[in-house]
N, C-alpha and C. Protein backbone atom coordinates (compact mmCIF):
# COMPACT_ATOMS: atom_id res chain seq x y z
N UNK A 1 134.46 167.00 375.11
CA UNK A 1 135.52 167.61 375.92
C UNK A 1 136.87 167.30 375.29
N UNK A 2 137.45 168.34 375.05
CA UNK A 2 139.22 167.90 374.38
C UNK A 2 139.89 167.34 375.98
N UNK A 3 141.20 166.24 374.52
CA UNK A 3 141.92 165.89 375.57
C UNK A 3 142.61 166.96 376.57
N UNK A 4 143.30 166.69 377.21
CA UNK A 4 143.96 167.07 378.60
C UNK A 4 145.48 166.34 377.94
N UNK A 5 146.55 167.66 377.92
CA UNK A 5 147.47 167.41 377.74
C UNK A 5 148.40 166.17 378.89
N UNK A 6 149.23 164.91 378.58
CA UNK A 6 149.53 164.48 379.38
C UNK A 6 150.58 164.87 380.66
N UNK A 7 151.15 166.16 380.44
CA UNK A 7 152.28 166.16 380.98
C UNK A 7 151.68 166.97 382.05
N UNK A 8 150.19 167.59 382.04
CA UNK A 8 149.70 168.21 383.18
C UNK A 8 149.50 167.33 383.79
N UNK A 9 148.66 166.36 383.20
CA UNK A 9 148.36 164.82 384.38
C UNK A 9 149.71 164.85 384.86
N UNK A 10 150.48 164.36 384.60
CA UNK A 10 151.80 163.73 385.50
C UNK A 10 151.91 165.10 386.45
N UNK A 11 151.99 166.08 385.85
CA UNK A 11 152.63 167.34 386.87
C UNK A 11 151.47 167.13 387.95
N UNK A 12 150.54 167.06 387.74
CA UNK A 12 149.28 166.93 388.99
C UNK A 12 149.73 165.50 389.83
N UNK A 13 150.06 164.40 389.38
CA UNK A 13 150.87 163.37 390.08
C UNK A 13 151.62 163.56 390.80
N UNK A 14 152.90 163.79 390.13
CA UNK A 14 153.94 164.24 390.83
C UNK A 14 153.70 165.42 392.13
N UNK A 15 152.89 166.05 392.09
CA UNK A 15 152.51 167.25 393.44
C UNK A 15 151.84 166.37 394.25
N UNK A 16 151.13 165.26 394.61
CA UNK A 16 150.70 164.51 395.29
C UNK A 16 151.60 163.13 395.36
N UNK A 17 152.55 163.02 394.57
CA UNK A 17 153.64 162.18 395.37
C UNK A 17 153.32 160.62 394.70
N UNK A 18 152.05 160.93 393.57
CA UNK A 18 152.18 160.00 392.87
C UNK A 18 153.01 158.84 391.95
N UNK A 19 154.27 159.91 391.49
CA UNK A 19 155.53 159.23 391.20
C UNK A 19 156.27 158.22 392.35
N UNK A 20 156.24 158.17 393.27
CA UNK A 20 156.70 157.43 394.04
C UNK A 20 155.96 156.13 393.50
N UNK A 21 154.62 156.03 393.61
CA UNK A 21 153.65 155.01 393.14
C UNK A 21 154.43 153.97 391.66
N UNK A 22 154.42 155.32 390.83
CA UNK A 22 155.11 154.88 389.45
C UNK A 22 156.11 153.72 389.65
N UNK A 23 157.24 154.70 390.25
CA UNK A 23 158.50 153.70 390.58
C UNK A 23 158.39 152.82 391.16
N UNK A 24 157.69 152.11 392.04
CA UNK A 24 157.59 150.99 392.62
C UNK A 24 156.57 150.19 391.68
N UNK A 25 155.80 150.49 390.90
CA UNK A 25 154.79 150.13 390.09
C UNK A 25 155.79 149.41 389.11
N UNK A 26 156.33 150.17 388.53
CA UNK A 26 157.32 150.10 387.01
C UNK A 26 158.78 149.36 387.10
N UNK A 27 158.91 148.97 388.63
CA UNK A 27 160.53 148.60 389.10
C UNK A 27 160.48 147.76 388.79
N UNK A 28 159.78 146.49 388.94
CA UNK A 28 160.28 145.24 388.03
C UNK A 28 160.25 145.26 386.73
N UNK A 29 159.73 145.74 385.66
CA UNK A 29 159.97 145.66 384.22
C UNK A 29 161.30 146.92 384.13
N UNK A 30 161.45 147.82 384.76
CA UNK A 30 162.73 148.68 384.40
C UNK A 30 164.01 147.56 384.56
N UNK A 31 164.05 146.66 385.68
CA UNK A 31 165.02 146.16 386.00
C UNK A 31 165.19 145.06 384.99
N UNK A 32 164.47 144.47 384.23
CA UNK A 32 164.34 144.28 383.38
C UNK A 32 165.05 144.66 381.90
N UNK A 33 164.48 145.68 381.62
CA UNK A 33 164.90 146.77 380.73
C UNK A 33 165.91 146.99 381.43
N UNK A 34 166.87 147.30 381.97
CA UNK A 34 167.79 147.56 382.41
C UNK A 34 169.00 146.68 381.87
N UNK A 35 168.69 145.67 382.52
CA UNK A 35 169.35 144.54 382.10
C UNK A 35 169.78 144.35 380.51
N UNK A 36 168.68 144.20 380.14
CA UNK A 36 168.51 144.33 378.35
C UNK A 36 169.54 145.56 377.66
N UNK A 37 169.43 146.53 378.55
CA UNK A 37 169.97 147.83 377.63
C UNK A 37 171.83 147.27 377.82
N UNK A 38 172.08 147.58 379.52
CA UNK A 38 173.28 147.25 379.71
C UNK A 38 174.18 145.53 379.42
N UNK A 39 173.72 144.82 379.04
CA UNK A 39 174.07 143.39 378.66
C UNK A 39 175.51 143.59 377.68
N UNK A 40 176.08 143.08 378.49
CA UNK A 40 177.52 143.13 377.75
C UNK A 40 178.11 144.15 377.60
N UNK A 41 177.49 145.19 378.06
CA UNK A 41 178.27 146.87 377.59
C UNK A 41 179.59 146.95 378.40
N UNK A 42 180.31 146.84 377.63
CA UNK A 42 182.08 146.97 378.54
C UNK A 42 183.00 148.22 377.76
N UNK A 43 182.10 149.22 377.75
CA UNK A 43 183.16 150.13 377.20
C UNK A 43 182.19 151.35 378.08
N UNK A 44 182.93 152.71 377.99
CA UNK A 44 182.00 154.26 378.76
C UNK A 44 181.24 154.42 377.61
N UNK A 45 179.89 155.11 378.31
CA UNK A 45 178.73 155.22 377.26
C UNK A 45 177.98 156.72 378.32
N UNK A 46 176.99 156.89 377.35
CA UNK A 46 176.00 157.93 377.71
C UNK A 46 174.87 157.52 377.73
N UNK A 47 173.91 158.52 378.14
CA UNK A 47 172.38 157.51 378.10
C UNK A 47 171.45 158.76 378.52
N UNK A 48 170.38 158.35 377.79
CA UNK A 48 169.45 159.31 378.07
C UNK A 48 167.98 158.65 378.38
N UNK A 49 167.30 159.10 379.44
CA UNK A 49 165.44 158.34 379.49
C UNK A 49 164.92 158.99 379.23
N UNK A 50 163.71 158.42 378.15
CA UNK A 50 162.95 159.69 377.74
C UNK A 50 161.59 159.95 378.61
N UNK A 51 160.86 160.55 379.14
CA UNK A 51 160.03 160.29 379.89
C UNK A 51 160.46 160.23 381.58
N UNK A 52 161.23 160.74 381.68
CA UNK A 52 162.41 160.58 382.90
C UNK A 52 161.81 160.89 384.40
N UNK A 53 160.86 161.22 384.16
CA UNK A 53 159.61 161.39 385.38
C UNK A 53 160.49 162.18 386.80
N UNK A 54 160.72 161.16 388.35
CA UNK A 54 161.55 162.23 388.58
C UNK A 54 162.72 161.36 388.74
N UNK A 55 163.55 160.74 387.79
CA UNK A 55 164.71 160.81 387.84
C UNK A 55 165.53 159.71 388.21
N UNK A 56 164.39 158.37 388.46
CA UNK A 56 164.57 157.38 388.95
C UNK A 56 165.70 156.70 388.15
N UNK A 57 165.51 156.42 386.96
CA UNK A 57 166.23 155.33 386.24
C UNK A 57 167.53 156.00 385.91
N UNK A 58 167.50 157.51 385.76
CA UNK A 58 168.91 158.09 385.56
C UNK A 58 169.89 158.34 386.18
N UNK A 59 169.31 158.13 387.07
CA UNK A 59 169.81 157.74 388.71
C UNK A 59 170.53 156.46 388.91
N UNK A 60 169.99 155.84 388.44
CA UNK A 60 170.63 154.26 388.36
C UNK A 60 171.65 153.95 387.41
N UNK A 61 171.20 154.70 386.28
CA UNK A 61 172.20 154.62 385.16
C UNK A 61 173.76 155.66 385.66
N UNK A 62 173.13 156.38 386.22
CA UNK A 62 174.55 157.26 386.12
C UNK A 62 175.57 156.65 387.09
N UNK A 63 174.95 155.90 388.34
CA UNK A 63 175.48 155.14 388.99
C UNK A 63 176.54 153.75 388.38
N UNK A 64 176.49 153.41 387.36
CA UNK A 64 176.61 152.41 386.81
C UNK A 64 178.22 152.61 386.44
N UNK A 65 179.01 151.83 386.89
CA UNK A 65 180.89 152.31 386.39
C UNK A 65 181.20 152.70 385.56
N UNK A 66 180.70 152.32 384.37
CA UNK A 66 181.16 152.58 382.95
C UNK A 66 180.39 154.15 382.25
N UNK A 67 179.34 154.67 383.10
CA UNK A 67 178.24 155.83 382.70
C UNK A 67 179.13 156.93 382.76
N UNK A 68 179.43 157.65 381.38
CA UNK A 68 179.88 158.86 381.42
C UNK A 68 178.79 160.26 382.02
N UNK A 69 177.76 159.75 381.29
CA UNK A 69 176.98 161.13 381.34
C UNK A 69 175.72 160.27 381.16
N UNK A 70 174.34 160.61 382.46
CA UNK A 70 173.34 160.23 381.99
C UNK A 70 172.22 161.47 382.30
N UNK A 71 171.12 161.70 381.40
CA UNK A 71 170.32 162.54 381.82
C UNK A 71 169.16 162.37 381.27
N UNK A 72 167.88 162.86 381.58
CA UNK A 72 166.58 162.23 381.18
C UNK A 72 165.59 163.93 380.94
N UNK A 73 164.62 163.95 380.22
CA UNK A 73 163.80 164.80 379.62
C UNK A 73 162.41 164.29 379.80
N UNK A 74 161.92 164.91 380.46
CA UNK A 74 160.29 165.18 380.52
C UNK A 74 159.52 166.53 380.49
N UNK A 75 158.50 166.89 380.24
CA UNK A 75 157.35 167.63 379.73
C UNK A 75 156.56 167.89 381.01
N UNK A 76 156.81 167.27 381.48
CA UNK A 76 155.65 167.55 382.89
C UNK A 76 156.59 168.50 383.83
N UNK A 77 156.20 169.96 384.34
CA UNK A 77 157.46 170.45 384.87
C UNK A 77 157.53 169.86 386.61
N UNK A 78 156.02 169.32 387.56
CA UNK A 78 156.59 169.08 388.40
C UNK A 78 157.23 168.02 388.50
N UNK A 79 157.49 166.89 387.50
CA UNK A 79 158.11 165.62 387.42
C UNK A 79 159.85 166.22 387.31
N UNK A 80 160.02 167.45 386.66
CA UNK A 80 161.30 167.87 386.24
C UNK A 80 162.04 168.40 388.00
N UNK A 81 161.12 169.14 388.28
CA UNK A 81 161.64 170.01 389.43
C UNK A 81 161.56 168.73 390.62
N UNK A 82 161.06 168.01 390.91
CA UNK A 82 161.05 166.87 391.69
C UNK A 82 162.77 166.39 391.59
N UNK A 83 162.91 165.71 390.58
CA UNK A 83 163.77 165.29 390.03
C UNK A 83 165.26 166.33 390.26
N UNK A 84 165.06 167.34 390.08
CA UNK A 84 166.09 167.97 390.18
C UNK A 84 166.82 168.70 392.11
N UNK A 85 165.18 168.65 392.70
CA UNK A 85 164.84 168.56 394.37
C UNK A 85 166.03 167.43 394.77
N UNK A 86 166.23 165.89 393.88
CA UNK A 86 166.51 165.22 394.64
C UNK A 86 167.90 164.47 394.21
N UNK A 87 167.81 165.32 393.37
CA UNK A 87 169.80 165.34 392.67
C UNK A 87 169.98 166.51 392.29
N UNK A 88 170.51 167.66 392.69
CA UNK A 88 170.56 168.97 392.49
C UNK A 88 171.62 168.92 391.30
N UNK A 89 172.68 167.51 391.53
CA UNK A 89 173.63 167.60 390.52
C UNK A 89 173.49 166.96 389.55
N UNK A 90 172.17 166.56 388.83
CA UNK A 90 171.86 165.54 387.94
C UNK A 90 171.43 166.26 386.53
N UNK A 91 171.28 165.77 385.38
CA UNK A 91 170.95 166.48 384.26
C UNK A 91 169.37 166.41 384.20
N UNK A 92 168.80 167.20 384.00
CA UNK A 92 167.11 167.17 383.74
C UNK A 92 166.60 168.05 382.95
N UNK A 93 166.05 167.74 381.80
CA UNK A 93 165.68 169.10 381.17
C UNK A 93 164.14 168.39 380.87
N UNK A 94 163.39 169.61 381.27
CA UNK A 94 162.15 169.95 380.84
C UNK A 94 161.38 170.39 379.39
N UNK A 95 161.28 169.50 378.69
CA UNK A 95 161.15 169.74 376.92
C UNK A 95 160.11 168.92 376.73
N UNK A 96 159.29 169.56 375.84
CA UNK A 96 158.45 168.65 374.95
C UNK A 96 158.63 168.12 373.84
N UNK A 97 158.63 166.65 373.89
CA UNK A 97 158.63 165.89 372.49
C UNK A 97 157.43 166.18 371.32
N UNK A 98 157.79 166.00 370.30
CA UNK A 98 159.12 164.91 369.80
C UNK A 98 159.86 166.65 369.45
N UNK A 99 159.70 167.74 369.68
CA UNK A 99 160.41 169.36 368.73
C UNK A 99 161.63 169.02 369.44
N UNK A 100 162.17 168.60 371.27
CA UNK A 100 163.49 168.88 371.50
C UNK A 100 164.15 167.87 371.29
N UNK A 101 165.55 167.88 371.32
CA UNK A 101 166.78 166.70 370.83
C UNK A 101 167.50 167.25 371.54
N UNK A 102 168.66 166.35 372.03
CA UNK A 102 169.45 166.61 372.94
C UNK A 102 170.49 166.79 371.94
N UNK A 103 171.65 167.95 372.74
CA UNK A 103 172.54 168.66 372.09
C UNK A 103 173.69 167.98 371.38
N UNK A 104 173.97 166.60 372.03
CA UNK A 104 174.42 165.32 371.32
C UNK A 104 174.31 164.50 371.22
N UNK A 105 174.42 163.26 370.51
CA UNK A 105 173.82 161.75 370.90
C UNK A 105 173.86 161.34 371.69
N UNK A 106 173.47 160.09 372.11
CA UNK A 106 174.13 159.43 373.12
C UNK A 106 174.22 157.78 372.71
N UNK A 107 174.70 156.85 373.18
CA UNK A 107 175.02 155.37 373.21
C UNK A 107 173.37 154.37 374.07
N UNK A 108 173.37 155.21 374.91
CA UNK A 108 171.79 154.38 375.19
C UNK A 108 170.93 155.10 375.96
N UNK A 109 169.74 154.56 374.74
CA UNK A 109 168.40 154.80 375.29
C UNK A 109 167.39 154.46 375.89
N UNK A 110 166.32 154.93 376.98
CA UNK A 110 165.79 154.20 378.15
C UNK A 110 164.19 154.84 377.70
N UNK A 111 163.33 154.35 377.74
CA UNK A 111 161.97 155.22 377.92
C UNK A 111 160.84 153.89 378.33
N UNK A 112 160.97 154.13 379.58
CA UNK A 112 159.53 153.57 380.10
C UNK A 112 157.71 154.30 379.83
N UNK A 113 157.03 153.95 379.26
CA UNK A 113 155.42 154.17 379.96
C UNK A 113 155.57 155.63 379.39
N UNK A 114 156.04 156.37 377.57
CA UNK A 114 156.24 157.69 377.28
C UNK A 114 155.70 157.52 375.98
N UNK A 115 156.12 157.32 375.19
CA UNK A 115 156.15 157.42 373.94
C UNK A 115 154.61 157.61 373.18
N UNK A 116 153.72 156.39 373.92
CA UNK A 116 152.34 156.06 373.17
C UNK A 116 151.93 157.44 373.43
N UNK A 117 152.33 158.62 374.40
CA UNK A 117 151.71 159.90 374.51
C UNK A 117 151.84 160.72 373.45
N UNK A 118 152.72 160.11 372.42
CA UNK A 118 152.88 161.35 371.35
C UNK A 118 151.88 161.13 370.20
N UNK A 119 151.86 161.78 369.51
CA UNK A 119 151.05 161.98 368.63
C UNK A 119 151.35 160.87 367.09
N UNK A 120 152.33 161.19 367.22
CA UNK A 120 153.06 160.35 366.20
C UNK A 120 154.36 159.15 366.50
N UNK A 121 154.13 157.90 367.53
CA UNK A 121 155.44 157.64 368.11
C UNK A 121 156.19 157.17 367.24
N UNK A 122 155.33 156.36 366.25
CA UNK A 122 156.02 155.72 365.36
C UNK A 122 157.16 156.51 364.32
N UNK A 123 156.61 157.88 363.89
CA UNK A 123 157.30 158.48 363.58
C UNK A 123 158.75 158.91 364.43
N UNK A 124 158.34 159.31 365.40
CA UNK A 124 159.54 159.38 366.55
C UNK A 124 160.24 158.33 366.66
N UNK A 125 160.29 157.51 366.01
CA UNK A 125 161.18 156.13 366.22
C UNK A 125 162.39 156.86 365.08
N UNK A 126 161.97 157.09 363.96
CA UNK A 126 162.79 157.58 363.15
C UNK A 126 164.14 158.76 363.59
N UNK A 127 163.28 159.70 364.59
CA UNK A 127 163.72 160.69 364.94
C UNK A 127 164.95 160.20 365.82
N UNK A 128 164.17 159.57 366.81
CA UNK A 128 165.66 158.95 367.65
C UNK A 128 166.83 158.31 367.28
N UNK A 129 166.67 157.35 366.16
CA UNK A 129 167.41 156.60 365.44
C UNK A 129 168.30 157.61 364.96
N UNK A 130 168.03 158.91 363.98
CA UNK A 130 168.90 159.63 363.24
C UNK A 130 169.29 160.82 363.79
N UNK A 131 168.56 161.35 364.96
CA UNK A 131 169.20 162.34 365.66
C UNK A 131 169.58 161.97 367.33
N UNK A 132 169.10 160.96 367.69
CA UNK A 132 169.53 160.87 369.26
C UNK A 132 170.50 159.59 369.79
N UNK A 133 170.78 159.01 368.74
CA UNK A 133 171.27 157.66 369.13
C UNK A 133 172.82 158.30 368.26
N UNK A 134 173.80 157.10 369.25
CA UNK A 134 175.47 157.03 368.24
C UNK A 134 175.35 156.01 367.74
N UNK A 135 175.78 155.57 366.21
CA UNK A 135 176.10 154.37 365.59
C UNK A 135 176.38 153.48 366.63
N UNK A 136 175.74 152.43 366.51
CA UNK A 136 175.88 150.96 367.34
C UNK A 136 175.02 151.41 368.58
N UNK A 137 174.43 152.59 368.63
CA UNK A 137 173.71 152.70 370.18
C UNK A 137 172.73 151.40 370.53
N UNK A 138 172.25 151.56 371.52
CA UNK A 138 171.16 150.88 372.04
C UNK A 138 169.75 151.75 372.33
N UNK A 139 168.52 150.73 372.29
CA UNK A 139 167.66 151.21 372.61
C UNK A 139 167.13 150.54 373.49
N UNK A 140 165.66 150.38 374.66
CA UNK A 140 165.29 149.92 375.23
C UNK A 140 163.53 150.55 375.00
N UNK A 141 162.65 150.14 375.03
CA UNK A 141 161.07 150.75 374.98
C UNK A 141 160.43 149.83 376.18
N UNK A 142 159.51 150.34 377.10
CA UNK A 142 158.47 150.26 378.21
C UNK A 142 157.54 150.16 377.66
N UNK A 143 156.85 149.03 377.34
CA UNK A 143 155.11 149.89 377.51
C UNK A 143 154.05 148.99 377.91
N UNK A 144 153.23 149.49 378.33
CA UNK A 144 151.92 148.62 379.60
C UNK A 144 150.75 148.91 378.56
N UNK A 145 150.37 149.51 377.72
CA UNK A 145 149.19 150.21 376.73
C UNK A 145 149.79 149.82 375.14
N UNK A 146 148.93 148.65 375.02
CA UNK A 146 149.24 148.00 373.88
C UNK A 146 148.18 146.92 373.44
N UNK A 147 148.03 146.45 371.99
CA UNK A 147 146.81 146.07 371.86
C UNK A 147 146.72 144.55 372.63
N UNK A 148 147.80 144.15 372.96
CA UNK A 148 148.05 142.38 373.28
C UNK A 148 147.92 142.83 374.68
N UNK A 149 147.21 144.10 375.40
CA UNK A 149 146.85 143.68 376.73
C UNK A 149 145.72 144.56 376.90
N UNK A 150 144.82 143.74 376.65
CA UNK A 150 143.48 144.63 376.71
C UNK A 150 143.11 145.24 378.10
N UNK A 151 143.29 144.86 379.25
CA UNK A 151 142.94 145.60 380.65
C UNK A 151 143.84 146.96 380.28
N UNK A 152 144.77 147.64 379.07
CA UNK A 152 145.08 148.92 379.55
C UNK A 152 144.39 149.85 378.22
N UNK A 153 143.59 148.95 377.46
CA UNK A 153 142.99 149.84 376.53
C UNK A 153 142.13 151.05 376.73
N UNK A 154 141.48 150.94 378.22
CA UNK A 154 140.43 151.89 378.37
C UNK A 154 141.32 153.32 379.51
N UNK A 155 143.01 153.22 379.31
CA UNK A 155 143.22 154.19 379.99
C UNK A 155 142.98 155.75 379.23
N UNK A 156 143.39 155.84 378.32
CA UNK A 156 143.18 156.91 377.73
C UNK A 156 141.72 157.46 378.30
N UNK A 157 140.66 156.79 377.76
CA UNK A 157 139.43 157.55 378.12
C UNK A 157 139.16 157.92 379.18
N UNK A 158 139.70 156.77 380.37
CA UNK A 158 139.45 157.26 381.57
C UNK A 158 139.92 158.38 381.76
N UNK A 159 141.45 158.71 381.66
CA UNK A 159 142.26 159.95 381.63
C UNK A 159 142.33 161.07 381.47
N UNK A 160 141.32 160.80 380.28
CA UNK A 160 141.16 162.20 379.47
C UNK A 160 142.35 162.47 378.79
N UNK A 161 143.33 161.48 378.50
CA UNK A 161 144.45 162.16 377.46
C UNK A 161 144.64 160.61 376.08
N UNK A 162 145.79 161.59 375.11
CA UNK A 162 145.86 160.91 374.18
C UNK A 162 146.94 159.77 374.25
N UNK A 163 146.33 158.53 373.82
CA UNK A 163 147.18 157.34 373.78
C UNK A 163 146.77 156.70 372.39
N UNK A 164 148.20 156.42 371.86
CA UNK A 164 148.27 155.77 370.81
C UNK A 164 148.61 154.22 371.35
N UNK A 165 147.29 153.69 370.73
CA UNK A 165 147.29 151.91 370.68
C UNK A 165 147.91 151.29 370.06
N UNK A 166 148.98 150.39 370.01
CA UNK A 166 149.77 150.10 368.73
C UNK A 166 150.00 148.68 369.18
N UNK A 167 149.90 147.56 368.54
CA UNK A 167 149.83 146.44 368.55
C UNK A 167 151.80 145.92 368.84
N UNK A 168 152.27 144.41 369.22
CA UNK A 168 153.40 144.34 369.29
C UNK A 168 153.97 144.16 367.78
N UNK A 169 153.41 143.63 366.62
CA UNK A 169 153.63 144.00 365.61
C UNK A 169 154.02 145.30 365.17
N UNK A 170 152.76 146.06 365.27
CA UNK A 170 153.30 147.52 364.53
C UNK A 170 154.45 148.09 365.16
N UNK A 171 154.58 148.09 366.75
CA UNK A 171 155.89 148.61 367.54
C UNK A 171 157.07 147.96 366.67
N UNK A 172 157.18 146.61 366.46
CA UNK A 172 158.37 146.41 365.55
C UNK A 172 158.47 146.67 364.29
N UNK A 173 157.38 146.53 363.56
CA UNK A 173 158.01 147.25 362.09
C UNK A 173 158.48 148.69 361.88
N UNK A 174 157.39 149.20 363.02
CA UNK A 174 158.07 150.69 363.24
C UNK A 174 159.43 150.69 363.46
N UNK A 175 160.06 150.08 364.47
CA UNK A 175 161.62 150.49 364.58
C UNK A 175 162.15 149.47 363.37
N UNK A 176 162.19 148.83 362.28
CA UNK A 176 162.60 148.03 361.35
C UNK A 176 162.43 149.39 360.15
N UNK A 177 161.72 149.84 360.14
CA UNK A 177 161.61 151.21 359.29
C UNK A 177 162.19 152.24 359.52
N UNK A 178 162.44 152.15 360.68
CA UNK A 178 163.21 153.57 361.80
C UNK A 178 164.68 153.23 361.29
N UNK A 179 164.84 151.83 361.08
CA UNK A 179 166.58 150.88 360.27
C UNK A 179 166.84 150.84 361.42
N UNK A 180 166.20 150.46 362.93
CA UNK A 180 166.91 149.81 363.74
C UNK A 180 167.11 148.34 363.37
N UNK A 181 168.43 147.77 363.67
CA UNK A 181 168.45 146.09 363.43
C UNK A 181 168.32 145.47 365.38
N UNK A 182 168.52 144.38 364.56
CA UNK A 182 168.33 143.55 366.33
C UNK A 182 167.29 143.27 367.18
N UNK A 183 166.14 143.96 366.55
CA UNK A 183 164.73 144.03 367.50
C UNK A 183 164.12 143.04 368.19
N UNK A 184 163.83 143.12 369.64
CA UNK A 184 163.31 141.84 369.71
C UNK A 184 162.09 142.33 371.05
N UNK A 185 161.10 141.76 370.66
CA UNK A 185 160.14 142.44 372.08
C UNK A 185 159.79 140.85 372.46
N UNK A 186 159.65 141.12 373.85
CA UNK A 186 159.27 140.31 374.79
C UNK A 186 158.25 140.72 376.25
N UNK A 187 157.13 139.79 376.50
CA UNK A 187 156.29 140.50 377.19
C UNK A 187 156.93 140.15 378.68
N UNK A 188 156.68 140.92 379.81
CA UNK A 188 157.38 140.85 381.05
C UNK A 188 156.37 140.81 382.18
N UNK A 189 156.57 140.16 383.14
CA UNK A 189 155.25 140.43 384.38
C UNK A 189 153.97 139.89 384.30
N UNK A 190 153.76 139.15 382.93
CA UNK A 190 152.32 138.19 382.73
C UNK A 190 152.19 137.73 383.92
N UNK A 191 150.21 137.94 384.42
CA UNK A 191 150.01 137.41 385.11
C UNK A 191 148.41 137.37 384.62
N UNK A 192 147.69 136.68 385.49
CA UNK A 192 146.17 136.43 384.82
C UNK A 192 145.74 137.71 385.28
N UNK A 193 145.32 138.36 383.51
CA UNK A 193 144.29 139.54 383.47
C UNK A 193 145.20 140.64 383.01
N UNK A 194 146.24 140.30 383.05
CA UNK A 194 147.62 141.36 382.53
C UNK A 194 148.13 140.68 381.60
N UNK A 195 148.91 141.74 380.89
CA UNK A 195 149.33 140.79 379.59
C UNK A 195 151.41 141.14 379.58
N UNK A 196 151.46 141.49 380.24
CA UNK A 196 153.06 142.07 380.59
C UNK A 196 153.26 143.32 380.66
N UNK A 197 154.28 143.92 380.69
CA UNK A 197 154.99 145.17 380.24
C UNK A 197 155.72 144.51 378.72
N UNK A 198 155.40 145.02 377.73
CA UNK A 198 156.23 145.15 376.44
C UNK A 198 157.27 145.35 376.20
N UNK A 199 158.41 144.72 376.16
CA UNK A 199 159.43 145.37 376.35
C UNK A 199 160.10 145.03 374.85
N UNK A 200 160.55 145.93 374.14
CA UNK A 200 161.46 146.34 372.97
C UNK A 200 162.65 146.76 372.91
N UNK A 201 163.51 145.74 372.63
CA UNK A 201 165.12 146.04 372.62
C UNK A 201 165.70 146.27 370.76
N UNK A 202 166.37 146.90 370.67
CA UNK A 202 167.11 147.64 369.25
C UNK A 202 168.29 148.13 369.02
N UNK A 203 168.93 148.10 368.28
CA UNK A 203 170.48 148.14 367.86
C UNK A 203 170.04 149.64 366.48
N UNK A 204 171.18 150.74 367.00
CA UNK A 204 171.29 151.46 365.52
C UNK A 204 172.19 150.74 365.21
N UNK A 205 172.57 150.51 363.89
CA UNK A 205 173.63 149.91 362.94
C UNK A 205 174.92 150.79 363.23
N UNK A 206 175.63 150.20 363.40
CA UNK A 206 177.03 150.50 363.78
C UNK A 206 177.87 151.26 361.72
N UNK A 207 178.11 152.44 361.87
CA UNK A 207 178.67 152.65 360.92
C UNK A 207 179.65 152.25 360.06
């Protein structure tokens, strides 16, 4: 049986109200990541989540004093239209990675529980670095599906969709190749039988 594209799963989620689940699932390591991205930021910035589901974290970000402009991109369209249901005035665009890029950079980046869905993420590390980030941006990476936590290895199959396994090693040389500097991952939420949320922080080089 071929995989099952992921962004139908989520759109089938999201119509049963499953995203709600997400966000309360994912709120302590975002806040987290949160923290990490915004740390010290004292100047106006932009920001984009990739994987933006419906709208949670851009929501938070745009809230934030210093947020010029924040907006988030997902693939799944009922995660998009949700999202847009519940900020009519919020940015949301519906695109599939890695073909769309946003029309300008931005200063920081957010992506929880997205990336391992692509085909190539590691490659997409590159992509963001040279087309989606501003010199000196920030990055932030989510992820629960990784080889240092074996209870999430068997989601893919269950799922029926594609997940790339990537160890906390390979996640960093990937962005060290991508020429992000600063990298530093740290696991979040260990508890017995879990192994954290992964969390990956990154600097583009300031020009």
């Amino acid at each position: 049986m071929s995989l099952r594209p992921a962004t139908d799963l989520f759109s089938e989620w999201a119509d049963v109200g499953r995203d709600e689940g997400m966000e309360r699932g994912h709120s302590a390591s975002v806040d987290v990541m949160l923290d990490r991205l915004l740390d010290g930021q004292n100047r106006p910035f932009t920001a984009m989540d990739i994987g933006c589901g419906n709208g949670w974290v851009v929501r938070r970000l745009a809230a934030h004093d210093l947020c010029q402009h924040a907006s988030g991109v997902d693939g799944a369209p009922s995660m998009i239209a949700k999202a847009r249901a519940i900020d009519p005035e919020g940015d949301y665009v519906e695109a599939m990675l890695p073909a769309w890029k946003p029309d300008e950079p931005v200063d920081l980046v957010h992506t929880m529980e997205c990336l391992y869905y692509l085909e190539d993420p590691l490659g997409f590390l590159h992509t963001m670095h040279d087309e989606w980030m501003n010199p000196g941006g920030r990055l932030v990476i989510g992820v629960d599906h990784y080889t240092e936590n074996p209870s999430s290895h068997d989601w893919g199959p269950s799922l029926n969709v594609h997940m790339a396994l990537l160890s906390i090693a390979e996640w960093t040389a990937g962005l060290e190749a991508a020429g992000f500097i600063d990298i530093k991952a740290e696991q979040v939420g260990a508890k017995e039988g879990w192994a954290g949320t992964l969390v990956l922080t990154a600097h583009r080089r300031s020009d």
